[in-house]
C-alpha atoms as a PDB file:
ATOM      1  CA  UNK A   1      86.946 -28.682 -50.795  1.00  0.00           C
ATOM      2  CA  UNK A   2      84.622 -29.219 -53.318  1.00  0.00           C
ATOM      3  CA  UNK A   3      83.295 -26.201 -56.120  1.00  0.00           C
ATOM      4  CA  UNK A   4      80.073 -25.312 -53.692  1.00  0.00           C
ATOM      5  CA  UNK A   5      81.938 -25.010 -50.779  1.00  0.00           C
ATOM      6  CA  UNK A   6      84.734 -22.495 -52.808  1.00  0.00           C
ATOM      7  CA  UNK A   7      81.901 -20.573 -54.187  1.00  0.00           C
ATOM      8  CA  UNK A   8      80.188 -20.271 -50.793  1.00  0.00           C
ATOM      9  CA  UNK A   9      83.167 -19.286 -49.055  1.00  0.00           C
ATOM     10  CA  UNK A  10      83.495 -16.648 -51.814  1.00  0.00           C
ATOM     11  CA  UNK A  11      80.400 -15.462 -51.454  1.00  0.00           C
ATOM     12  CA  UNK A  12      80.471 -14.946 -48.073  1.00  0.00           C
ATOM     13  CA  UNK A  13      83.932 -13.053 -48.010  1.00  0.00           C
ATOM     14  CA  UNK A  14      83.079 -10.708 -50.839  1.00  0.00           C
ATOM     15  CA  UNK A  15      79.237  -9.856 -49.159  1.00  0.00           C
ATOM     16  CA  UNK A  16      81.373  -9.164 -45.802  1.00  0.00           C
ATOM     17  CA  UNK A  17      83.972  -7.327 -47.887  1.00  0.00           C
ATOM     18  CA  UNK A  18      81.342  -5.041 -49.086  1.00  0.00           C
ATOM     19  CA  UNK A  19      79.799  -4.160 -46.060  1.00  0.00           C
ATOM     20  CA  UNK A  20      83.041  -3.123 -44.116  1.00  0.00           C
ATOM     21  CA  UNK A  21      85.131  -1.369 -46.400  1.00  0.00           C
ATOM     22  CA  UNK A  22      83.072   1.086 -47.021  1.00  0.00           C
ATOM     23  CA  UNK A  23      82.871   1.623 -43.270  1.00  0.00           C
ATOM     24  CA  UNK A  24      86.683   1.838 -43.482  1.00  0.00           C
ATOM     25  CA  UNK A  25      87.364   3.883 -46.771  1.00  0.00           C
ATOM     26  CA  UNK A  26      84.144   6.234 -46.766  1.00  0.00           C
ATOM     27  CA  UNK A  27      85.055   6.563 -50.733  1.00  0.00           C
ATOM     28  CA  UNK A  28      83.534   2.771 -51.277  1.00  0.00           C
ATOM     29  CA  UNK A  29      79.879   3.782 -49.413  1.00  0.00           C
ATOM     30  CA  UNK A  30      78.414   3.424 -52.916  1.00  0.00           C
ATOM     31  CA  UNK A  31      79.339  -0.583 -53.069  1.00  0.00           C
ATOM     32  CA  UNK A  32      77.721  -1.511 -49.890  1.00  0.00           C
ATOM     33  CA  UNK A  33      74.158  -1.923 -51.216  1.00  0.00           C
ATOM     34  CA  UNK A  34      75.337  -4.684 -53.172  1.00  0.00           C
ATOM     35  CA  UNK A  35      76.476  -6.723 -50.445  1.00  0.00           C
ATOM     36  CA  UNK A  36      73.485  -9.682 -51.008  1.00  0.00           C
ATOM     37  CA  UNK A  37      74.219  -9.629 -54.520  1.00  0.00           C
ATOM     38  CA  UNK A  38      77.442 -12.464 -54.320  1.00  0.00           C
ATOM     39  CA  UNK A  39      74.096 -14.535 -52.214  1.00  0.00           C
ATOM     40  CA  UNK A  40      72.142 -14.265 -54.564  1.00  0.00           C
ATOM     41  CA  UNK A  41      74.543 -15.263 -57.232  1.00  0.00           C
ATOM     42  CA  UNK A  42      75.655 -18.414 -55.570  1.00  0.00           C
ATOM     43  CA  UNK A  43      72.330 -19.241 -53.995  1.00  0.00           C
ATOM     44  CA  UNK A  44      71.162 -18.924 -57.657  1.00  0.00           C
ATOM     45  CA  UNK A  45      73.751 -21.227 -59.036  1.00  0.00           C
ATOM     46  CA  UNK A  46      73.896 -23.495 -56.105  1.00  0.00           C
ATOM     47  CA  UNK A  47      71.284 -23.279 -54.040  1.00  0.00           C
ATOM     48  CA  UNK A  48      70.445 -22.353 -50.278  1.00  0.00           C
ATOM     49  CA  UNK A  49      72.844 -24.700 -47.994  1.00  0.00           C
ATOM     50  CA  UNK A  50      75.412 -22.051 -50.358  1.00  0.00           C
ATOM     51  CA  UNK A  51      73.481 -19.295 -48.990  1.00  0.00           C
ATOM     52  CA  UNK A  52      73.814 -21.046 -45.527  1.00  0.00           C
ATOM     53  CA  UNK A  53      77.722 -21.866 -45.777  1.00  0.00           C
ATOM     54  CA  UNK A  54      78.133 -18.076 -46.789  1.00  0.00           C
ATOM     55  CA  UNK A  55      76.084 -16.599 -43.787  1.00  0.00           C
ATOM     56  CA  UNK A  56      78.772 -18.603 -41.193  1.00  0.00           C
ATOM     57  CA  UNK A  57      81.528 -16.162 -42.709  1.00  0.00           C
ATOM     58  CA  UNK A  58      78.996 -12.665 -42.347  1.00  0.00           C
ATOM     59  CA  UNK A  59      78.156 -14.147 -39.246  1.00  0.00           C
ATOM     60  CA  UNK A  60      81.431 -14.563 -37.676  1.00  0.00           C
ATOM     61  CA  UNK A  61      82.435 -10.888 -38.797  1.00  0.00           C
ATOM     62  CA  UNK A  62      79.299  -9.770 -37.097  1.00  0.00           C
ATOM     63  CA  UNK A  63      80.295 -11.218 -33.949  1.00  0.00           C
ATOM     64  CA  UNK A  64      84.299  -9.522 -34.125  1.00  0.00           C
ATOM     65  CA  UNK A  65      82.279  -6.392 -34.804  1.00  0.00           C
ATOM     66  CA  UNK A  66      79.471  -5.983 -32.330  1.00  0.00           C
ATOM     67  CA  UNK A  67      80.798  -8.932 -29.790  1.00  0.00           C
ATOM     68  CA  UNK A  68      77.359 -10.207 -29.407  1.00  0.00           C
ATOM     69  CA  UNK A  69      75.564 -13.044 -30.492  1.00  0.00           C
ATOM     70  CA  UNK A  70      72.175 -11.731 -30.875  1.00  0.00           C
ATOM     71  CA  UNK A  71      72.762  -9.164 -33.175  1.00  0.00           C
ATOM     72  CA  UNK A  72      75.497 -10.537 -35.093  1.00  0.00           C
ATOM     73  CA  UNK A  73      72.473 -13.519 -36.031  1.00  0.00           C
ATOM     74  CA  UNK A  74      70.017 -10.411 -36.841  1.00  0.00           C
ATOM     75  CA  UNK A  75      72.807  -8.405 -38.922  1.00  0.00           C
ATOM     76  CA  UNK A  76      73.045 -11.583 -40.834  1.00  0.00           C
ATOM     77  CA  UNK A  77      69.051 -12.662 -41.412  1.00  0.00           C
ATOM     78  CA  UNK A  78      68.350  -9.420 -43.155  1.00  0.00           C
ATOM     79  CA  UNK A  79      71.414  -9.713 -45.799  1.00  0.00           C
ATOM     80  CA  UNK A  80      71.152 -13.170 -46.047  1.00  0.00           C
ATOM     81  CA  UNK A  81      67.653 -14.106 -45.179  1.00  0.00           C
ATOM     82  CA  UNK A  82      65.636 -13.246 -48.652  1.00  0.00           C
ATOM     83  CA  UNK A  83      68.348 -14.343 -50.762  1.00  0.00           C
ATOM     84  CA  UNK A  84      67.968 -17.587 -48.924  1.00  0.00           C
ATOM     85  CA  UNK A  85      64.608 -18.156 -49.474  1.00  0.00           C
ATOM     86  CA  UNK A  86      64.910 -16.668 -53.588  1.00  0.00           C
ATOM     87  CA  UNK A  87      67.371 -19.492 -54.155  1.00  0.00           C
ATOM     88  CA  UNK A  88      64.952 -22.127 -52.205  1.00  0.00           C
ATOM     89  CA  UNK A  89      61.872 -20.631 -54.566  1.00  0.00           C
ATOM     90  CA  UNK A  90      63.787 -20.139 -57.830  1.00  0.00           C
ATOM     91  CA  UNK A  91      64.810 -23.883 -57.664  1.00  0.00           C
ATOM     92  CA  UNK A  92      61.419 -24.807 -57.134  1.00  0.00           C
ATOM     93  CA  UNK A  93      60.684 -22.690 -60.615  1.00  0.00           C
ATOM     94  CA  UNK A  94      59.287 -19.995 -59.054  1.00  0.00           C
ATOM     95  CA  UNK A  95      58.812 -16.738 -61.440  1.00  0.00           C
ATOM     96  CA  UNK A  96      60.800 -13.177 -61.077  1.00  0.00           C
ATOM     97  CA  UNK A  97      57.608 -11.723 -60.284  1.00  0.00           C
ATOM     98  CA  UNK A  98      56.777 -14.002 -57.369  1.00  0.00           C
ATOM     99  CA  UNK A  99      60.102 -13.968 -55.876  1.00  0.00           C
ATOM    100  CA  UNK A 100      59.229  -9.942 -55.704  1.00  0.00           C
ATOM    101  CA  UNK A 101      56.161 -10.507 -54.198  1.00  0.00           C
ATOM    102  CA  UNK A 102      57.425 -12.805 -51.761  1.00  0.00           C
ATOM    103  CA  UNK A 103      59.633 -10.128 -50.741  1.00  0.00           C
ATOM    104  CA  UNK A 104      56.999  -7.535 -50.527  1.00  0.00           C
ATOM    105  CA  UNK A 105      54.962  -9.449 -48.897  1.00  0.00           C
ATOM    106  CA  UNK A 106      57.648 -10.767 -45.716  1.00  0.00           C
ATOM    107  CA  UNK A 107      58.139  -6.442 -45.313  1.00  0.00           C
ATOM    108  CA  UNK A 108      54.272  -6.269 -44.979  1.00  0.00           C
ATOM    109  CA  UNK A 109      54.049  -8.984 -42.361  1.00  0.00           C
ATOM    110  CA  UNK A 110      57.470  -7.574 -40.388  1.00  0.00           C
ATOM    111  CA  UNK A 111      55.502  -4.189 -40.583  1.00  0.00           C
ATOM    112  CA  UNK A 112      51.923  -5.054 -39.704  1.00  0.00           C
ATOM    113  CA  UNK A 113      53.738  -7.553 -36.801  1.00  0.00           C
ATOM    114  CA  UNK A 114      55.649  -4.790 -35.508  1.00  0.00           C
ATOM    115  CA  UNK A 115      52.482  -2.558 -35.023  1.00  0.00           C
ATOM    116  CA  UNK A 116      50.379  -4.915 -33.840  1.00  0.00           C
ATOM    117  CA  UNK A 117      53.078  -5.394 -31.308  1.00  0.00           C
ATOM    118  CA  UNK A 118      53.489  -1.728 -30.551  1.00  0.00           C
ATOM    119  CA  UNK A 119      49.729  -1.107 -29.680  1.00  0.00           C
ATOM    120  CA  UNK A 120      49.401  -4.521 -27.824  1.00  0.00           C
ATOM    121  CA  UNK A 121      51.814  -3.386 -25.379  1.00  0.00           C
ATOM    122  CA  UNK A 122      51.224   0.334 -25.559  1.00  0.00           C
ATOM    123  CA  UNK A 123      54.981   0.658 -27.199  1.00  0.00           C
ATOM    124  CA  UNK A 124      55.153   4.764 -28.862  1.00  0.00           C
ATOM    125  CA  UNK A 125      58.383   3.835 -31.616  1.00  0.00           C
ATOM    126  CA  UNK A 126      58.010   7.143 -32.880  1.00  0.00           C
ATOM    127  CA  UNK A 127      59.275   8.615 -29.315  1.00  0.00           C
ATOM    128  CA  UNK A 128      61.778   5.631 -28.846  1.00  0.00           C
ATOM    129  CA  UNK A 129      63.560   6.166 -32.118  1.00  0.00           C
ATOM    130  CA  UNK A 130      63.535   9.813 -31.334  1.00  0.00           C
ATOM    131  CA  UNK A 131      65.179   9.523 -28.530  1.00  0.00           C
ATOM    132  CA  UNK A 132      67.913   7.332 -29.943  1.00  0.00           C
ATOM    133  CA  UNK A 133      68.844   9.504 -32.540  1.00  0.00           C
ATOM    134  CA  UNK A 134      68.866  12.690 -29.968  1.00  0.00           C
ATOM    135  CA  UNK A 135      71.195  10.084 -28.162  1.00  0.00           C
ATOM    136  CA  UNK A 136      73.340   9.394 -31.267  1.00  0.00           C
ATOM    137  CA  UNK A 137      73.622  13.587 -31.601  1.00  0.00           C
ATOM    138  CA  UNK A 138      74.296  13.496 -28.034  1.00  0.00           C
ATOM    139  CA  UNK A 139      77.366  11.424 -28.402  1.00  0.00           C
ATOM    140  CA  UNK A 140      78.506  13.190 -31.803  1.00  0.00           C
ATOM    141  CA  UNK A 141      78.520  16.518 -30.157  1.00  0.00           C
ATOM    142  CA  UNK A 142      80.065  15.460 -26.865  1.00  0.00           C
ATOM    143  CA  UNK A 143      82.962  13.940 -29.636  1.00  0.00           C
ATOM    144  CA  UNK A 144      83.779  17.186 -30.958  1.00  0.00           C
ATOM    145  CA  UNK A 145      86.918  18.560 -29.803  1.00  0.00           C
ATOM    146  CA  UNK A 146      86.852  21.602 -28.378  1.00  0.00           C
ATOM    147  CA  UNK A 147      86.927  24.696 -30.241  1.00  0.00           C
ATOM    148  CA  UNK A 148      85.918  22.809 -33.130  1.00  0.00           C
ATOM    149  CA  UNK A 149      82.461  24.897 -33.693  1.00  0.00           C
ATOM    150  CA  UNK A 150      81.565  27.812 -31.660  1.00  0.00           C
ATOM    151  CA  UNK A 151      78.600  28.105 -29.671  1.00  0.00           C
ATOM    152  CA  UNK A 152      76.056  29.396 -31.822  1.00  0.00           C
ATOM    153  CA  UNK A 153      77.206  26.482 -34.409  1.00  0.00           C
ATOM    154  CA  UNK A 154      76.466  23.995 -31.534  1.00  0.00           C
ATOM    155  CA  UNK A 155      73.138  25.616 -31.025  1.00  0.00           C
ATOM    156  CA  UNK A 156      72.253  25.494 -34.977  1.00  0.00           C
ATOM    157  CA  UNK A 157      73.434  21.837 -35.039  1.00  0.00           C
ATOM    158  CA  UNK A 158      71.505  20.774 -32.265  1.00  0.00           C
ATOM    159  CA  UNK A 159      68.274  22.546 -33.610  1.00  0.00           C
ATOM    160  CA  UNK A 160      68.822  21.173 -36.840  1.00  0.00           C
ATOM    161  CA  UNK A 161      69.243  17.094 -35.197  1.00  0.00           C
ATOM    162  CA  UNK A 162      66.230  17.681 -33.177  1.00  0.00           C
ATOM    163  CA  UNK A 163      64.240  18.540 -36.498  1.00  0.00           C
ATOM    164  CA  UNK A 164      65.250  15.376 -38.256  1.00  0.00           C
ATOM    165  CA  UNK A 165      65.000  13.384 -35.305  1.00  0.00           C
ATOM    166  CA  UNK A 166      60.967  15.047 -35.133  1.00  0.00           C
ATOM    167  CA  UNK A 167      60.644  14.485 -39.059  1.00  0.00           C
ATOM    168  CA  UNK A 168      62.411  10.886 -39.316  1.00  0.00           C
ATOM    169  CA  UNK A 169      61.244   8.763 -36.126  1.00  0.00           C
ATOM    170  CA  UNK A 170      57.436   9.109 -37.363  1.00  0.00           C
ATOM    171  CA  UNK A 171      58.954   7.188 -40.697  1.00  0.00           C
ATOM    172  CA  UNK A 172      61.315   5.100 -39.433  1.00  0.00           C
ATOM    173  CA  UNK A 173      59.658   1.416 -39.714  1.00  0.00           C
ATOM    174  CA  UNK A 174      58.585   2.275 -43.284  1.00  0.00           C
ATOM    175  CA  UNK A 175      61.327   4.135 -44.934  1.00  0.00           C
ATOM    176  CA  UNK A 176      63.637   0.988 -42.632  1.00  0.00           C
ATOM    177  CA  UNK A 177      61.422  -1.865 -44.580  1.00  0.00           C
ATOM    178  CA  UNK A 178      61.082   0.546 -48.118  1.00  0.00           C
ATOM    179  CA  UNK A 179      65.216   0.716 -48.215  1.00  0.00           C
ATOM    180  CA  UNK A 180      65.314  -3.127 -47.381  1.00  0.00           C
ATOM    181  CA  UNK A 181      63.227  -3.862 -50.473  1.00  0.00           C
ATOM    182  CA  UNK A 182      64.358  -1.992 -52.641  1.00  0.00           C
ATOM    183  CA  UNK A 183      67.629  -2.994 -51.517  1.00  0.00           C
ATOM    184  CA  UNK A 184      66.668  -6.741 -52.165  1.00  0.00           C
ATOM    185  CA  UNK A 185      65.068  -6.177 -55.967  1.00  0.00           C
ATOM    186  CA  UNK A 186      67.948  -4.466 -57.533  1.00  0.00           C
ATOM    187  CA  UNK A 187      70.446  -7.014 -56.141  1.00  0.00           C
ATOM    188  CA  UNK A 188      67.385  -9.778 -57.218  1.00  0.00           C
ATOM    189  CA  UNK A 189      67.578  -7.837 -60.957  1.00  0.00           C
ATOM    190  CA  UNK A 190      71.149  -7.651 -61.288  1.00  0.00           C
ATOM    191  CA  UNK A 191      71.681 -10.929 -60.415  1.00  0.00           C
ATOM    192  CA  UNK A 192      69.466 -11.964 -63.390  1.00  0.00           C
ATOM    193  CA  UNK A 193      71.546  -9.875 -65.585  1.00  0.00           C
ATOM    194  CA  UNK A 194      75.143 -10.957 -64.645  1.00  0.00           C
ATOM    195  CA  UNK A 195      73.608 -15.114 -65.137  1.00  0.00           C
ATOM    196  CA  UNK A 196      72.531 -13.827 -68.715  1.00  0.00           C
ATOM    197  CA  UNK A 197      75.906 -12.521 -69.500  1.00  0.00           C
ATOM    198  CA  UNK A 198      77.456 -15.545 -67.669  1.00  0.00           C
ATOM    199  CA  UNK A 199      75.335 -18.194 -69.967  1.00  0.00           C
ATOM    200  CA  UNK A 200      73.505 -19.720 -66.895  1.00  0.00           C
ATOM    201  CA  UNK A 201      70.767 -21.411 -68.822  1.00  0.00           C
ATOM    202  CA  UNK A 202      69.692 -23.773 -66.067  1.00  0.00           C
ATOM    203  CA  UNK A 203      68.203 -20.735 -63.890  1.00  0.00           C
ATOM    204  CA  UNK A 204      67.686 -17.886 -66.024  1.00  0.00           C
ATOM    205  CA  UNK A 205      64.700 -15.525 -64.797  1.00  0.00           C
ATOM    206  CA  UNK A 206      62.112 -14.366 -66.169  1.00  0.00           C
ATOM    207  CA  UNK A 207      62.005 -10.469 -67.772  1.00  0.00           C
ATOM    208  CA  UNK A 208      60.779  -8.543 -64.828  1.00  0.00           C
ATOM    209  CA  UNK A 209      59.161  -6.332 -67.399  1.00  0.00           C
ATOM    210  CA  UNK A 210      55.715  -8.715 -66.559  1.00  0.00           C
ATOM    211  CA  UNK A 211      55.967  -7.802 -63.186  1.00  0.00           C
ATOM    212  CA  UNK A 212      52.771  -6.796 -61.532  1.00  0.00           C
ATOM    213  CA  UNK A 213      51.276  -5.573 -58.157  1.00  0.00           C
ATOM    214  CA  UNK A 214      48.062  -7.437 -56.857  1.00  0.00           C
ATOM    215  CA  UNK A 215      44.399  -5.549 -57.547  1.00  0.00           C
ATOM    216  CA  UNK A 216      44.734  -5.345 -53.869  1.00  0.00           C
ATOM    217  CA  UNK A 217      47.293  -3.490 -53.082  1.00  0.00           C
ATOM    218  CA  UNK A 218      45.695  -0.431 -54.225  1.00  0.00           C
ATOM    219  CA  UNK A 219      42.431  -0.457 -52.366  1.00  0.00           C
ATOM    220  CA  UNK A 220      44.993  -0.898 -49.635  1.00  0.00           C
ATOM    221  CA  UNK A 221      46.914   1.654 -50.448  1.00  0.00           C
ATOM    222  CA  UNK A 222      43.651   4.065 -50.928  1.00  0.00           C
ATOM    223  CA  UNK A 223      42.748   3.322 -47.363  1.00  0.00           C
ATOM    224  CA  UNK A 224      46.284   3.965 -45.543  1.00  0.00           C
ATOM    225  CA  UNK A 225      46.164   7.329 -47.513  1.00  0.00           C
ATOM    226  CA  UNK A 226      42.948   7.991 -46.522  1.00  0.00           C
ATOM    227  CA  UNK A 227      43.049   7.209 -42.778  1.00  0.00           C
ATOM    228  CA  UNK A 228      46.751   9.599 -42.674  1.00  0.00           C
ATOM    229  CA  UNK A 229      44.654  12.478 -43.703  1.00  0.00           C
ATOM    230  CA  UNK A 230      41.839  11.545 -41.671  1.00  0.00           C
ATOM    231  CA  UNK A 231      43.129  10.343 -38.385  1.00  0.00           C
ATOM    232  CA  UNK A 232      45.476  11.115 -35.755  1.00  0.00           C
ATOM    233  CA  UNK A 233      47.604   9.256 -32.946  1.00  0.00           C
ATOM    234  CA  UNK A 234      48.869   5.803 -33.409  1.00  0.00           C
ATOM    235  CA  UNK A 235      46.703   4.862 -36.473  1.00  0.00           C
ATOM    236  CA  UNK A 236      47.628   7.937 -38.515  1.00  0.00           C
ATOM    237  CA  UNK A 237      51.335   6.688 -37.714  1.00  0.00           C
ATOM    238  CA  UNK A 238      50.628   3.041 -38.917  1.00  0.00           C
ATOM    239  CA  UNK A 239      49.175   4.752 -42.382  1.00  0.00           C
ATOM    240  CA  UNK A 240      51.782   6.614 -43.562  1.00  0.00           C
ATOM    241  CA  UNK A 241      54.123   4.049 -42.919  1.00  0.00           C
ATOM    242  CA  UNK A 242      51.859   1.187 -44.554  1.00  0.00           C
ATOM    243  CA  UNK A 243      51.707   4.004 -47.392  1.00  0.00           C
ATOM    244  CA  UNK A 244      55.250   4.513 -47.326  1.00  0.00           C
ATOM    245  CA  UNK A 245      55.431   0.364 -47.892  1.00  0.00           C
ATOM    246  CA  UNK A 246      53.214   0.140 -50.561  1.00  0.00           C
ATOM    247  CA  UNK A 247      54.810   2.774 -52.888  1.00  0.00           C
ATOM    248  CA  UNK A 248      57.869   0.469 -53.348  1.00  0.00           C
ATOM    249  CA  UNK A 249      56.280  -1.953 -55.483  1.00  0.00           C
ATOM    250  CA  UNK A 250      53.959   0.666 -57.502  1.00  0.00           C
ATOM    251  CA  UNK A 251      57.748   2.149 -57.830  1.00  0.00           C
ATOM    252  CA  UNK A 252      58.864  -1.010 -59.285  1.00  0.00           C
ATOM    253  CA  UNK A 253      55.511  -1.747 -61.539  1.00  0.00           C
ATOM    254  CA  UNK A 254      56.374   2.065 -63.011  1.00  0.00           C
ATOM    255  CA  UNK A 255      59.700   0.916 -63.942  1.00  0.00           C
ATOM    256  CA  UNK A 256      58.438  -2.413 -65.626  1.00  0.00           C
ATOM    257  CA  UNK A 257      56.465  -0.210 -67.617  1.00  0.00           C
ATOM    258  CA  UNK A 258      58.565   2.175 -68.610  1.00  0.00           C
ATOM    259  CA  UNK A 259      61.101  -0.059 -69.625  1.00  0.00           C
ATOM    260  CA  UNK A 260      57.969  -1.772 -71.624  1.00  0.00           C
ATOM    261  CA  UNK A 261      57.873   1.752 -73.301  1.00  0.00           C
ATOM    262  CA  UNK A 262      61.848   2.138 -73.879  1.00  0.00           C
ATOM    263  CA  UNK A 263      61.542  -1.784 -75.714  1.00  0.00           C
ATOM    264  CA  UNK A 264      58.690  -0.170 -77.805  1.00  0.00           C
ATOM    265  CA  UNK A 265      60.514   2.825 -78.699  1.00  0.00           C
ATOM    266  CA  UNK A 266      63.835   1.761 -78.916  1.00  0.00           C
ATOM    267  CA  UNK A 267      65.522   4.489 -76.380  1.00  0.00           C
ATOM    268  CA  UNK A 268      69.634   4.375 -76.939  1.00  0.00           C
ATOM    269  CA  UNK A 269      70.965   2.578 -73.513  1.00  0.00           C
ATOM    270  CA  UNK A 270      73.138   5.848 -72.851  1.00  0.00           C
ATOM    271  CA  UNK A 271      69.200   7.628 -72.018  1.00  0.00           C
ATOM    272  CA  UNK A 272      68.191   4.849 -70.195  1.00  0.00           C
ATOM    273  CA  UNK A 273      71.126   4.731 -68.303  1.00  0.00           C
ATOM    274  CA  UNK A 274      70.609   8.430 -67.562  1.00  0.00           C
ATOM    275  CA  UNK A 275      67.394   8.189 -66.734  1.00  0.00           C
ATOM    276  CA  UNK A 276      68.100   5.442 -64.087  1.00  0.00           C
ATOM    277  CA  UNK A 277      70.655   7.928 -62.726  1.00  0.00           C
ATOM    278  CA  UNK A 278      68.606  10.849 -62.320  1.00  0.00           C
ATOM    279  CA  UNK A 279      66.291   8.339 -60.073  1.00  0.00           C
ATOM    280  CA  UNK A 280      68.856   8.035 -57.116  1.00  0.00           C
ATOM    281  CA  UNK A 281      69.325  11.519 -57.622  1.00  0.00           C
ATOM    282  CA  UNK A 282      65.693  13.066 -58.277  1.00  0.00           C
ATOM    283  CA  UNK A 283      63.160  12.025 -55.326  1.00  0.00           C
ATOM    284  CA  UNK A 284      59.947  13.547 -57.225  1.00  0.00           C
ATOM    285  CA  UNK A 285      61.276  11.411 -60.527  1.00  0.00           C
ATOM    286  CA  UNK A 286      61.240   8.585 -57.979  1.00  0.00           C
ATOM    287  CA  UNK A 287      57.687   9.261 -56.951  1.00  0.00           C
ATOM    288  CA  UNK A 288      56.623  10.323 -60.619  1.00  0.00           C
ATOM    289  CA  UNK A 289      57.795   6.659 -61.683  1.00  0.00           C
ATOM    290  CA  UNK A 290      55.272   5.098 -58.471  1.00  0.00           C
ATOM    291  CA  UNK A 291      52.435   7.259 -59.482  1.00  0.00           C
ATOM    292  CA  UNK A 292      53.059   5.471 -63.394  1.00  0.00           C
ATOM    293  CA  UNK A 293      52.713   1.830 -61.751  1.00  0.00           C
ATOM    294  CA  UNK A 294      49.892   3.267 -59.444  1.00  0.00           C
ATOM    295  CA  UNK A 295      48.120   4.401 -62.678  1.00  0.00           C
ATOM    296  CA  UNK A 296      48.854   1.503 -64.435  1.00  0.00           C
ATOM    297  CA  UNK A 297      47.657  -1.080 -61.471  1.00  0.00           C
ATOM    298  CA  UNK A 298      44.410   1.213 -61.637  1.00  0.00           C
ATOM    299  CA  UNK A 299      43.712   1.606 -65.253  1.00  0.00           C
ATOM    300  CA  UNK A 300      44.106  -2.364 -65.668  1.00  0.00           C
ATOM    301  CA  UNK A 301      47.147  -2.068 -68.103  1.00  0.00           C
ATOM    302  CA  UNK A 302      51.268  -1.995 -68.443  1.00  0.00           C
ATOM    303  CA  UNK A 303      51.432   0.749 -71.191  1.00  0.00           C
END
């Protein structure tokens, strides 16, 4: 077995590894993000038949898990999938920057594909998803034993489920594509960071720091705010969550420049490292940092 194939192998254990403990041992939830960070890593080093070789192991715990073959194969595309195609354009000396817009630019195309889809065929997601989740509720509450909550805690339950379900379908494609990119760029970033500290010379990115979002994006993301205030129905739902889209790499242009600013002014890494912290934790310091990389992609400048 040659070094590749090890690594591969590897890969592929440690990204499955990641994914089901924590579904085991709740305590390890925080690890599973970084379950396309080992494919990126060898994908990186080795390039994408690695990638490949490591998606046979995901894919063969998908299929002990769910028993079927179609979703075991779509389980694996979207861990495996971008990471796949970064090693593929890294190799071919593709930039940091592009690899991100590559990846913001396959969530567009899975977004505007899914609701062109929806309104060819007169599909409402917002009521499907709805109703899965009141089915999901269904089931939890059916689990319960009884005696577990009284009636009147049912009741509150219930009403509370129902208002998610009514606040969270209308989101659902969006915030689903927003948490897959964002997902994808911080494993993408660390990646860079563990080949520094590894010596990797051969394939060592470029500082994200340059990273920036395409003029376009914000007349496009003037018009999907516009048309959710001004619209209702069907287009107002394919706004907000084209909006919703679109914020992820403004997010991600903010933090390019405010780590431009922290480089300027020399902030301690204990600070920065708070401040990072205090995004997960803070959603209007999250949205503060957007509206930075939305000011910056409109003012024509990074500080």
């Amino acid at each position: 077995m040659n070094r590749e194939i090890r690594h591969a192998i590897s890969a592929g254990l440690l990204a499955t590894a990641l994914l089901a403990l924590p579904l085991m041992v709740p305590l390890f939830m925080p690890l599973m993000p970084l379950a396309p960070l080992p494919l990126y890593l060898v994908g990186i080093r080795f390039g994408v038949r690695a990638v490949w070789l490591s998606s046979v192991v995901m894919l063969l715990y998908g299929l002990m898990t769910t028993g079927l073959i179609s979703v075991a194969l779509l389980q694996t595309l979207i861990i495996v999938g971008f990471p796949a195609l970064t090693a593929w354009l890294i190799r071919r000396q593709w930039s940091l920057g592009y690899c991100i817009l590559a990846a913001v630019f396959i969530a567009l195309a899975v977004l505007l594909a899914g609701l062109l889809i929806s309104w060819v065929v007169d599909f409402d997601p917002v009521v499907h998803v709805a109703e899965r989740i009141r089915q999901v509720t269904d089931a939890l509450m059916a689990s319960l034993e009884p005696g577990a909550i009284d009636a009147v805690q049912r009741a509150q339950l219930s009403r509370a489920m129902d208002q998610f379900a009514d606040f969270f379908a209308p989101l659902f494609p969006g915030l689903f594509l927003s948490g897959w990119l964002v997902l994808q760029l911080i494993n993408l970033q660390l990646s860079r960071h563990i080949l520094i500290k590894m010596g990797e010379k051969r394939f060592i990115l470029d500082d994200p720091v340059w990273f920036r979002v395409p003029d376009l994006f914000v007349w496009a993301l003037v018009v999907g705010l516009a048309l959710s205030l001004a619209v209702d129905g069907f287009l107002r739902f394919a706004a907000i969550n084209l909006c919703l889209l679109l914020a992820v790499p403004y997010f991600f242009q903010g933090l390019a420049v405010l780590q431009t600013l922290f480089n300027l002014y020399r902030i301690a890494p204990f600070f920065r490292t708070l401040f990072y912290v205090m995004l997960f934790l803070w959603l209007e310091l999250a949205i503060l940092v957007a509206l930075v990389g939305l000011g910056g992609a409109c003012l024509g400048t990074r500080v």
